[in-house]
C-alpha atoms as a PDB file:
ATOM      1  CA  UNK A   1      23.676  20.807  -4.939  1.00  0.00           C
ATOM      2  CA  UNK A   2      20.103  20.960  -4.204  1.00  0.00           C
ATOM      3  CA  UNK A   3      18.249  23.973  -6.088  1.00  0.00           C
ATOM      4  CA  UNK A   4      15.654  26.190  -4.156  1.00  0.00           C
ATOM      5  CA  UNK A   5      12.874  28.273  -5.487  1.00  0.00           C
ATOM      6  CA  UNK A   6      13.331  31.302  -6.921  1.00  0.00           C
ATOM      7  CA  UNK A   7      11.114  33.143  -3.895  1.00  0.00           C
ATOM      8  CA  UNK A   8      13.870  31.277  -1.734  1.00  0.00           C
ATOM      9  CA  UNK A   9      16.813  32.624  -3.299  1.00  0.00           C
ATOM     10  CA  UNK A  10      15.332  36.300  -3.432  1.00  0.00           C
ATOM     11  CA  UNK A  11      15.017  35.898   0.169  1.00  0.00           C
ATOM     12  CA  UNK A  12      18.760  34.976   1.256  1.00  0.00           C
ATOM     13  CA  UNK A  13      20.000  37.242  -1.440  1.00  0.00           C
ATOM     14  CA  UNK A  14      18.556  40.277  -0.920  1.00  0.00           C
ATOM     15  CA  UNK A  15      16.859  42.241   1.754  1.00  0.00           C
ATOM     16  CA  UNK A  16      14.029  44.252  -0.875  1.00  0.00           C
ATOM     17  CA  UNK A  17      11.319  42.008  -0.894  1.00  0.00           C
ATOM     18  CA  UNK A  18      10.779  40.862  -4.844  1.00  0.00           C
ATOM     19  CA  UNK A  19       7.739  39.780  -6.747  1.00  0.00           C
ATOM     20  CA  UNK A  20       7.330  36.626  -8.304  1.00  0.00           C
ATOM     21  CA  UNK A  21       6.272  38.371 -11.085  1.00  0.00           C
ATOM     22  CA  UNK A  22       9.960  40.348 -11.209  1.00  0.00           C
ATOM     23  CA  UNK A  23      11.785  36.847 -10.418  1.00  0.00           C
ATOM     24  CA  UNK A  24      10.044  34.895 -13.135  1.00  0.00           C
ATOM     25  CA  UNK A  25      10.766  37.607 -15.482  1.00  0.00           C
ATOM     26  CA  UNK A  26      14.588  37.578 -14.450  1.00  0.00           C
ATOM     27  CA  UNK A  27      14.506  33.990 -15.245  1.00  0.00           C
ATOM     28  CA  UNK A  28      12.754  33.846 -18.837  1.00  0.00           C
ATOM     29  CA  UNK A  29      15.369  36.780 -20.121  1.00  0.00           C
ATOM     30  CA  UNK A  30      17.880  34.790 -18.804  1.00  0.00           C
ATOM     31  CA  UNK A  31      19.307  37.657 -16.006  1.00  0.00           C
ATOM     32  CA  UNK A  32      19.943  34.757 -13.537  1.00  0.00           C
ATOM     33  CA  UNK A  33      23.276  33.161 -13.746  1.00  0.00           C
ATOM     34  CA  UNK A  34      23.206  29.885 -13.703  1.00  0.00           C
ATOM     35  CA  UNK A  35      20.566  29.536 -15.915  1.00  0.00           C
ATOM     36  CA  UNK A  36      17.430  28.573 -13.516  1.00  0.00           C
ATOM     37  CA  UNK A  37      15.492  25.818 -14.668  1.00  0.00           C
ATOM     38  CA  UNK A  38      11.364  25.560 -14.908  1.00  0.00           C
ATOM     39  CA  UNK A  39      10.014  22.135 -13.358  1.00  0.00           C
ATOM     40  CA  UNK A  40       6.671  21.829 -13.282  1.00  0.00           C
ATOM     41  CA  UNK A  41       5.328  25.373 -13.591  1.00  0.00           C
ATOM     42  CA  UNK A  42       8.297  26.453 -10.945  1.00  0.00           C
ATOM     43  CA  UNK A  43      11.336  27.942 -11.270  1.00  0.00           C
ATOM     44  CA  UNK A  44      14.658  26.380  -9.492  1.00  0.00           C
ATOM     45  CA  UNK A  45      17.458  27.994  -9.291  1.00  0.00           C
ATOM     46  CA  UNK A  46      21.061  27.226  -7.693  1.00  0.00           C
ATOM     47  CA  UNK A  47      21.107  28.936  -4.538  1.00  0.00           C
ATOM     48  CA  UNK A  48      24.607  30.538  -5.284  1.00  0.00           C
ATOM     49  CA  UNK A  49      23.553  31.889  -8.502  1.00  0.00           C
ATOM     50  CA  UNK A  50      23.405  35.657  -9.632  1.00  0.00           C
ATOM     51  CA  UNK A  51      21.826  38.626 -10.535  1.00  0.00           C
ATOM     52  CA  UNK A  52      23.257  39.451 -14.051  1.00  0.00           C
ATOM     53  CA  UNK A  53      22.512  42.696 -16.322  1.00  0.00           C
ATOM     54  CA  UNK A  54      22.391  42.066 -19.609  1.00  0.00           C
ATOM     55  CA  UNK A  55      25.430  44.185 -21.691  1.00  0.00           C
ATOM     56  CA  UNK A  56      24.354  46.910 -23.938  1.00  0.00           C
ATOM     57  CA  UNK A  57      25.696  44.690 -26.853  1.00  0.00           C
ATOM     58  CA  UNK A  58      23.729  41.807 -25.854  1.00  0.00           C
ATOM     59  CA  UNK A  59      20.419  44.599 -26.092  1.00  0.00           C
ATOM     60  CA  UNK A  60      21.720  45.461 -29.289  1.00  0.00           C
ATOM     61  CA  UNK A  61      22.199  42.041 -30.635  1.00  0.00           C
ATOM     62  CA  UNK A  62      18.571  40.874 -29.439  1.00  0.00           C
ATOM     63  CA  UNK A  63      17.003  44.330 -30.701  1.00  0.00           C
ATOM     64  CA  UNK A  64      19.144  43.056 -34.236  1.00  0.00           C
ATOM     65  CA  UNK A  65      17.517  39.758 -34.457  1.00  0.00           C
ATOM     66  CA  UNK A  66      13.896  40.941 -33.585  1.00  0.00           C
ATOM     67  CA  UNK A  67      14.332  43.455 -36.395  1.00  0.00           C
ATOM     68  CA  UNK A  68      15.484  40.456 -38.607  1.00  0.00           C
ATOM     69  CA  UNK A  69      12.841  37.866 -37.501  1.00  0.00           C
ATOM     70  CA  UNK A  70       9.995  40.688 -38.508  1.00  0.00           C
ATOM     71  CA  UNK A  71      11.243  41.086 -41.038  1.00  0.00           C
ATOM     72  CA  UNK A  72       9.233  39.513 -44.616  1.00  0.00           C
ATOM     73  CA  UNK A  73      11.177  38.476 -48.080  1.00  0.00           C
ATOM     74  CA  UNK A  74      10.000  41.522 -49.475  1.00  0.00           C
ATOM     75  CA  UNK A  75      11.245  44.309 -46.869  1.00  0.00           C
ATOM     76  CA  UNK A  76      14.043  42.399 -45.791  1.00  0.00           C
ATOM     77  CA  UNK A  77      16.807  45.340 -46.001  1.00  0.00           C
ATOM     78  CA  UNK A  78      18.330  45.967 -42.781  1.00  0.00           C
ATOM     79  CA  UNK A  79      20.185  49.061 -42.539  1.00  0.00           C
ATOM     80  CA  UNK A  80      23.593  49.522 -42.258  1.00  0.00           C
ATOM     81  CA  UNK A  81      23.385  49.312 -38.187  1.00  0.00           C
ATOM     82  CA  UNK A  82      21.571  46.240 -37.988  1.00  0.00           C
ATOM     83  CA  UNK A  83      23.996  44.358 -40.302  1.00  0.00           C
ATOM     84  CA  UNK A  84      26.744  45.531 -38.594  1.00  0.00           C
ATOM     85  CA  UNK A  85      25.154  44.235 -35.237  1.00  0.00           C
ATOM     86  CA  UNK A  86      24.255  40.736 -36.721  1.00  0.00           C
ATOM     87  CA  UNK A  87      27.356  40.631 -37.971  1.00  0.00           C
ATOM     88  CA  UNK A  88      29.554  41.686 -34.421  1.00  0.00           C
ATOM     89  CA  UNK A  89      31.033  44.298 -36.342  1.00  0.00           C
END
């Protein structure tokens, strides 16, 4: 099926008027299901895709690896939460 932008598919999906700003950023964190893909400096997306919100575990789980990729060799304990997280526990 032929993909549209993603100004095209805020416009048949919803009657609020979106910025491109808001619809690129729904694309990079992956909110948009499926995945839109960039071409060219444009986002195309399938025109039956979605509006997702992302799960609190999948916040926790992203907040868990940002902790871990700041982290150097030489502060690298994570507390008990973290590991937990990492670990889907």
């Amino acid at each position: 099926m032929k993909k549209i932008t993603l100004l095209e598919w805020a416009e048949q999906n919803y009657s609020k008027k979106f910025g491109i700003g808001t619809l690129n950023k729904w694309a990079r964190n992956h909110l948009i299901t499926p995945a839109p893909v960039k071409i060219g400096g444009s986002w195309l997306v399938h025109p039956n895709a979605t509006y997702v919100q992302k799960t609190i575990e999948c916040k926790r789980t992203e907040h868990a690896l940002k902790e871990l990729k700041q982290s150097t060799p030489a502060n690298f304990n994570l507390n008990n939460r973290t590991q937990r997280i990492i670990n889907n526990g």
